[in-house]
C-alpha atoms as a PDB file:
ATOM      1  CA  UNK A   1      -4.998  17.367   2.113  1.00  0.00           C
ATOM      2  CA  UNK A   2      -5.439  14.746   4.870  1.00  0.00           C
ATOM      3  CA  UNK A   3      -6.009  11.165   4.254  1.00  0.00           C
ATOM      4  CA  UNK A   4      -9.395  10.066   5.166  1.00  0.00           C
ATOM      5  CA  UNK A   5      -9.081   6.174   6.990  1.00  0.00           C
ATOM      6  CA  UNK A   6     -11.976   4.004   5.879  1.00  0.00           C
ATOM      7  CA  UNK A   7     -12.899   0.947   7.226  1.00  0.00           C
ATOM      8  CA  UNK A   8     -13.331  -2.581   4.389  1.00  0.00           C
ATOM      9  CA  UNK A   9     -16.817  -2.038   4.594  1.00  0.00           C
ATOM     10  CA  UNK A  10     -17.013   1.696   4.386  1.00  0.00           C
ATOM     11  CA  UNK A  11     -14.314   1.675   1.467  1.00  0.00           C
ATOM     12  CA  UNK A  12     -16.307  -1.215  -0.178  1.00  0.00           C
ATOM     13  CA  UNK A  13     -19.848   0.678   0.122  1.00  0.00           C
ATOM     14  CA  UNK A  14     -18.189   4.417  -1.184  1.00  0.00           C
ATOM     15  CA  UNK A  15     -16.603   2.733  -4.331  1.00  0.00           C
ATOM     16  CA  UNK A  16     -19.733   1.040  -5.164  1.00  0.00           C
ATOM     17  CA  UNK A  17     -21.606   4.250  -4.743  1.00  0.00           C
ATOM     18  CA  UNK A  18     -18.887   6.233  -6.321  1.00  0.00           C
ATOM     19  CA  UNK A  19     -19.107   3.576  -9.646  1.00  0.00           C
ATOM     20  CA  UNK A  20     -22.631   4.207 -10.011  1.00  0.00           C
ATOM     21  CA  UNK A  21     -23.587   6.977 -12.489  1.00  0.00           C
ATOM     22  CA  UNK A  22     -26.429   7.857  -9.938  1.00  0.00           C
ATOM     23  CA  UNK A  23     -23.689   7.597  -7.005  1.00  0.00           C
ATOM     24  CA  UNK A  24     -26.294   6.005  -4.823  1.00  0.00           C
ATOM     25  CA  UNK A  25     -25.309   3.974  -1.841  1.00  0.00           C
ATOM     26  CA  UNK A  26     -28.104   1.854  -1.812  1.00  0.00           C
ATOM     27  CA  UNK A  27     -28.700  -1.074  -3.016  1.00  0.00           C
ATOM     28  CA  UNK A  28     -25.442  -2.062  -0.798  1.00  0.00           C
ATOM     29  CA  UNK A  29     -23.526  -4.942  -2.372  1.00  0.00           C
ATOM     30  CA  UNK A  30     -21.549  -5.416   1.516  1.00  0.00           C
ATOM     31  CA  UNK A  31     -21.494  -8.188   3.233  1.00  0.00           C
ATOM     32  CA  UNK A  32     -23.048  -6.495   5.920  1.00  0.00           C
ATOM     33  CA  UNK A  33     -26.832  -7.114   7.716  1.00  0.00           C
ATOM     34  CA  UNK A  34     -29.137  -5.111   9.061  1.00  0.00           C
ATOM     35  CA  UNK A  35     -27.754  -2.489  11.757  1.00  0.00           C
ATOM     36  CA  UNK A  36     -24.113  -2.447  10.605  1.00  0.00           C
ATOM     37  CA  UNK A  37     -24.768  -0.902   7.628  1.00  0.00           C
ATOM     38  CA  UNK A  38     -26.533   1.128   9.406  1.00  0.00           C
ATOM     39  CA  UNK A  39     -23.587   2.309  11.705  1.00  0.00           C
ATOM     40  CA  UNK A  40     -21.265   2.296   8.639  1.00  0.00           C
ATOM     41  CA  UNK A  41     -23.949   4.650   6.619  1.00  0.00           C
ATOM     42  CA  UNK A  42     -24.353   6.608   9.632  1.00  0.00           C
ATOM     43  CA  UNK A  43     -20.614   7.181   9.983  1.00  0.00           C
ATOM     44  CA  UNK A  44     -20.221   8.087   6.368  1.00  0.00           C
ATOM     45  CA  UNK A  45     -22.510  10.843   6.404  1.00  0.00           C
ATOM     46  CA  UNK A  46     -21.168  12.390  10.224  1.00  0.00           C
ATOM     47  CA  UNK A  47     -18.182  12.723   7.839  1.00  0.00           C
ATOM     48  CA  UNK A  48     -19.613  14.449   5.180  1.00  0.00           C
ATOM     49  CA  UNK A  49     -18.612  11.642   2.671  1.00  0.00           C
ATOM     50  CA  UNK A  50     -22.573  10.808   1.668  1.00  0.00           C
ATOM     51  CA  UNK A  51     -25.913  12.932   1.845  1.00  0.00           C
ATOM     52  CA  UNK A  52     -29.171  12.686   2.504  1.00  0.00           C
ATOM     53  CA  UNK A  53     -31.523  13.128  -0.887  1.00  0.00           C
ATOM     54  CA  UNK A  54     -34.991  12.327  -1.836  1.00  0.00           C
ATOM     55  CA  UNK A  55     -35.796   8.935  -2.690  1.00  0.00           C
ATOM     56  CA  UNK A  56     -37.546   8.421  -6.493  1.00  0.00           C
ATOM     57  CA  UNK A  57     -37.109   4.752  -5.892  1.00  0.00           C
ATOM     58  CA  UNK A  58     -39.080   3.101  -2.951  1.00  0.00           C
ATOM     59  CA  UNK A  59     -35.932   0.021  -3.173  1.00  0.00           C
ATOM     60  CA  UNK A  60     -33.426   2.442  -2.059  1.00  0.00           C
ATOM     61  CA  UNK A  61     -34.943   4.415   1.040  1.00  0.00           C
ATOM     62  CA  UNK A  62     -32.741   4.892   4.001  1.00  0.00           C
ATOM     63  CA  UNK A  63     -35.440   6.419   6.034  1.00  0.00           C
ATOM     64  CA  UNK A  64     -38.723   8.769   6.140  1.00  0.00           C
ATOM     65  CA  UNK A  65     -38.643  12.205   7.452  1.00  0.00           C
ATOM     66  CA  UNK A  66     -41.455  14.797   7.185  1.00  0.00           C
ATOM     67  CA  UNK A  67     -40.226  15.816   3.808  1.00  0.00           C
ATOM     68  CA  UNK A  68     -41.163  12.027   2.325  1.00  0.00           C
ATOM     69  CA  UNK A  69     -38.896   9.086   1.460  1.00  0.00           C
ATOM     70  CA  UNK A  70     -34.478   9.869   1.683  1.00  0.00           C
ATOM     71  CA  UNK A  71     -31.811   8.046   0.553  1.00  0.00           C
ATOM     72  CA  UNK A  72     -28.190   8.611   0.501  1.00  0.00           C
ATOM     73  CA  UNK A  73     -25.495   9.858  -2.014  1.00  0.00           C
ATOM     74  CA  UNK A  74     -22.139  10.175  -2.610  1.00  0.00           C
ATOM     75  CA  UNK A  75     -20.554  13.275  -1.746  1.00  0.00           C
ATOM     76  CA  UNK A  76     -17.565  14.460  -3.790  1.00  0.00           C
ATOM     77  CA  UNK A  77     -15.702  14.285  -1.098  1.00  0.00           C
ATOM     78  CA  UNK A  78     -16.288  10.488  -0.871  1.00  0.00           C
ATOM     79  CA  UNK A  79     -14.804  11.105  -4.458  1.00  0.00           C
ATOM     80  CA  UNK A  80     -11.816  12.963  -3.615  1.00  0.00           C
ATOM     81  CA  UNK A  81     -11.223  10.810  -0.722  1.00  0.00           C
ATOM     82  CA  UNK A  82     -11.028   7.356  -2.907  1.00  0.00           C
ATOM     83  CA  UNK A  83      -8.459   8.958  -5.599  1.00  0.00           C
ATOM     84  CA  UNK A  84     -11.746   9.099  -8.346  1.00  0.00           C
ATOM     85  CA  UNK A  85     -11.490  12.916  -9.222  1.00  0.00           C
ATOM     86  CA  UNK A  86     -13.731  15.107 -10.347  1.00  0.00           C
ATOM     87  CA  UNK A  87     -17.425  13.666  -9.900  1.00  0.00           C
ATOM     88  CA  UNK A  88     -19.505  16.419 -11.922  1.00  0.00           C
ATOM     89  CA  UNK A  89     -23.195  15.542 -12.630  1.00  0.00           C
ATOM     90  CA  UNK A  90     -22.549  16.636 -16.309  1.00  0.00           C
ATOM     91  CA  UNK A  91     -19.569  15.061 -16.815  1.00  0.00           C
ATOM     92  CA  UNK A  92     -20.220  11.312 -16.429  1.00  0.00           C
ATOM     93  CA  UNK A  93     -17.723   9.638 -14.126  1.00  0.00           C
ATOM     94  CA  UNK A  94     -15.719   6.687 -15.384  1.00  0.00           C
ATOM     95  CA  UNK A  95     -16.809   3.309 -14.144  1.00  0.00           C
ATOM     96  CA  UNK A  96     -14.151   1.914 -11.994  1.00  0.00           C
ATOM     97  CA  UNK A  97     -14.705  -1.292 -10.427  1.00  0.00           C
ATOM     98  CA  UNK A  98     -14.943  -1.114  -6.422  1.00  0.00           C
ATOM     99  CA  UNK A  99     -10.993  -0.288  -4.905  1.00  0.00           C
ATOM    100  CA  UNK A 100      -9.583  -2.934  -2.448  1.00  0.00           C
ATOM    101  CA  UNK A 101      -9.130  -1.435   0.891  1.00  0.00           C
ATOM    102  CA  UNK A 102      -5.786  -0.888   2.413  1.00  0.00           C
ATOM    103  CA  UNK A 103      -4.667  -1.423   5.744  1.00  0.00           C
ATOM    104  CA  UNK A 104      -4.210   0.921   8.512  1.00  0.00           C
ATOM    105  CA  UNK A 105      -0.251   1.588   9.258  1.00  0.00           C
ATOM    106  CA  UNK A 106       1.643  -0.265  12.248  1.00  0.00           C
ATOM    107  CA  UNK A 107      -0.754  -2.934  12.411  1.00  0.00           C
ATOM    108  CA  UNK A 108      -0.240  -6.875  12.311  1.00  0.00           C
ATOM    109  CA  UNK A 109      -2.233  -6.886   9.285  1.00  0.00           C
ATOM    110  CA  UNK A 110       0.049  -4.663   7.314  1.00  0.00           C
ATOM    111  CA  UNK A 111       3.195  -6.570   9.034  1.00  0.00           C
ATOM    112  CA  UNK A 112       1.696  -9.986   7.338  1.00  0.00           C
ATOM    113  CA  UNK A 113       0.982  -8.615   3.925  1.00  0.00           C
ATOM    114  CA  UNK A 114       5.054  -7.298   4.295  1.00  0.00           C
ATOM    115  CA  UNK A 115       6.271 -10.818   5.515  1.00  0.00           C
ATOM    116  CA  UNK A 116       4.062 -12.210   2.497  1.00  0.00           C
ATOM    117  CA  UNK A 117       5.539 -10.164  -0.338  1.00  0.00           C
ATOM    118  CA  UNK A 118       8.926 -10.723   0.954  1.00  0.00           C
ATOM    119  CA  UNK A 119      11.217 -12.678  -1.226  1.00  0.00           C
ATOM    120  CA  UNK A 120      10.976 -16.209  -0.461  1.00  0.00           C
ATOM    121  CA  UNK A 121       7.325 -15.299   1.509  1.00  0.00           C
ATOM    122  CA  UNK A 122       6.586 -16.441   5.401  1.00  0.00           C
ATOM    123  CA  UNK A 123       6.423 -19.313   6.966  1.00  0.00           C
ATOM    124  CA  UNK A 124       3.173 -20.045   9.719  1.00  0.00           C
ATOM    125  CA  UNK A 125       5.700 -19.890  12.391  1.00  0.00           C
ATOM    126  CA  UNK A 126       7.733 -16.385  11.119  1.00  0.00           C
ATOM    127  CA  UNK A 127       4.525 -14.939  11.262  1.00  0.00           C
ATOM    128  CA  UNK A 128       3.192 -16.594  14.598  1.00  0.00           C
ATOM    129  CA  UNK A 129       6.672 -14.570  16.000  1.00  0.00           C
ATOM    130  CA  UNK A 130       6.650 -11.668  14.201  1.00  0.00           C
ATOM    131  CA  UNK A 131       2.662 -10.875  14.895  1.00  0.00           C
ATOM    132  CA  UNK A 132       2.041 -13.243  18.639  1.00  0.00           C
ATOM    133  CA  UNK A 133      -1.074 -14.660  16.368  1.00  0.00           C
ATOM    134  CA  UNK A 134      -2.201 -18.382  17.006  1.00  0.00           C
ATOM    135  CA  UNK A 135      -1.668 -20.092  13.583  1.00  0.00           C
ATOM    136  CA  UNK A 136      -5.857 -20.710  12.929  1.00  0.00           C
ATOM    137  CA  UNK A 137      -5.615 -16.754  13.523  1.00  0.00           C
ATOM    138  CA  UNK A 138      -2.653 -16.427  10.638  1.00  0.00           C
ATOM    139  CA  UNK A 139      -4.381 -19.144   8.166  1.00  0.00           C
ATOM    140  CA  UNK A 140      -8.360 -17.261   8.802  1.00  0.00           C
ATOM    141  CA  UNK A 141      -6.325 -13.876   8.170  1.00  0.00           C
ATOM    142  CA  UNK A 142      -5.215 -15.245   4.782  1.00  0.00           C
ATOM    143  CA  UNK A 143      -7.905 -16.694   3.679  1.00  0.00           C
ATOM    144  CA  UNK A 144     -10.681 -14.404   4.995  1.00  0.00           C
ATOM    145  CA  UNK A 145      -8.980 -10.747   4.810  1.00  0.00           C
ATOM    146  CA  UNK A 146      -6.834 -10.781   2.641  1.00  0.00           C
ATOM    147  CA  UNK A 147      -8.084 -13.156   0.063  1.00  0.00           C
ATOM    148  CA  UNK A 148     -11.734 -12.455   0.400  1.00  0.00           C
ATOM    149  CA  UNK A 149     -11.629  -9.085   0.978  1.00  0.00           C
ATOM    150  CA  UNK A 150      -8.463  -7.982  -0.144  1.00  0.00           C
ATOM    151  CA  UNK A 151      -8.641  -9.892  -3.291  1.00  0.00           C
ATOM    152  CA  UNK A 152      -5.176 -10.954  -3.152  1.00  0.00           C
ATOM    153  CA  UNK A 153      -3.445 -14.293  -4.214  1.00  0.00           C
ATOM    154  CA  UNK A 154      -1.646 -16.063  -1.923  1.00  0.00           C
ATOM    155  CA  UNK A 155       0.237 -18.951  -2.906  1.00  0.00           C
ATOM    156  CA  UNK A 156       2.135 -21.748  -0.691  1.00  0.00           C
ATOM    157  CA  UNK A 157       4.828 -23.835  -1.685  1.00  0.00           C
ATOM    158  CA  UNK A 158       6.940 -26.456   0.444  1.00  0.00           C
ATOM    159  CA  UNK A 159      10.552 -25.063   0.581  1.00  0.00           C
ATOM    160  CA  UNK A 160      13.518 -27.726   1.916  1.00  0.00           C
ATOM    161  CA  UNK A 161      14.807 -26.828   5.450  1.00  0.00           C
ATOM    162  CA  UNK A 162      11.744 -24.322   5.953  1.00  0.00           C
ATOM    163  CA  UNK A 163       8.682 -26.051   5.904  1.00  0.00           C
ATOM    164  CA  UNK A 164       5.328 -24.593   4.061  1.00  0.00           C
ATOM    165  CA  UNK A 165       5.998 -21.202   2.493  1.00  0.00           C
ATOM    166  CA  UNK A 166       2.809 -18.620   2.179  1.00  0.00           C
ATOM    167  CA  UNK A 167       3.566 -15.446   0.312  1.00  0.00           C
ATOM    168  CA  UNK A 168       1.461 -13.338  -2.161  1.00  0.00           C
ATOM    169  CA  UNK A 169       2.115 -13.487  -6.154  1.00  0.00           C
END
């Protein structure tokens, strides 16, 4: 089966959906305002990984059609495509908290995590080489992406004949 690529705020919204015994999308917990999630829900369901369904709950409308009131749902494949199995409606599906998104392959984002896990970490200037970022790009990187949304831990030290070390523990 082919991967599906998500996006952090797609991944973010299906794992909250998918964690939810009702597998609605909305409320959303994202970050994101008003027409981006929007775009992102719209996105989703082009893909087939959520579904239009009526709305019981006026808090969680997506939008009115003739019909009455819709929201959106999780499709199984939104299931399938986040590793969280079978998603019956009889069998209840385990509560999982939401998954941290992974980065695409090749890009400078994935090379940084790499330099960070290496033994002995990165230094600001490795990575200014290795990825032709400015270093406020490197430091916002760490501390917005992969710390905020990433959730990881990235510790510094000061290492003799090196300078400040960064790497992830």
């Amino acid at each position: 089966m082919t991967q599906i690529q998500l996006s952090d705020a797609q991944s973010i919204i299906l794992s909250t959906a998918c964690a939810r015994a009702t597998g609605l999308i909305f409320p959303v917990t994202s970050s994101l305002k008003g027409g981006a999630v929007g775009n992102v829900c719209k996105s989703l369901l082009k893909r087939g990984l959520i579904e239009e369904i009526s709305a019981a709950d006026p808090d969680t409308v997506w939008r009115h059609d003739d019909a009455g009131p819709l929201t959106l749902r999780a499709t199984q494949l939104a299931h399938s495509a986040l590793g969280l199995g079978d998603a019956d409606g009889d069998a209840a599906a385990p509560q999982q908290d939401p998954i941290s998104p992974t980065p695409r392959k090749g890009t400078k984002q994935e090379a940084l995590i790499a330099m960070l896990r290496a033994d002995g970490g990165a230094t600001i200037e490795e990575i200014m080489t290795a990825t032709n970022w400015a270093s406020h790009t490197i430091r916002g990187a760490m501390s917005g992406v992969l710390k905020k949304k990433l959730g990881l831990t990235i510790t510094s030290e000061k290492v003799d004949g090196r300078g400040r070390c960064y790497k992830i523990s």
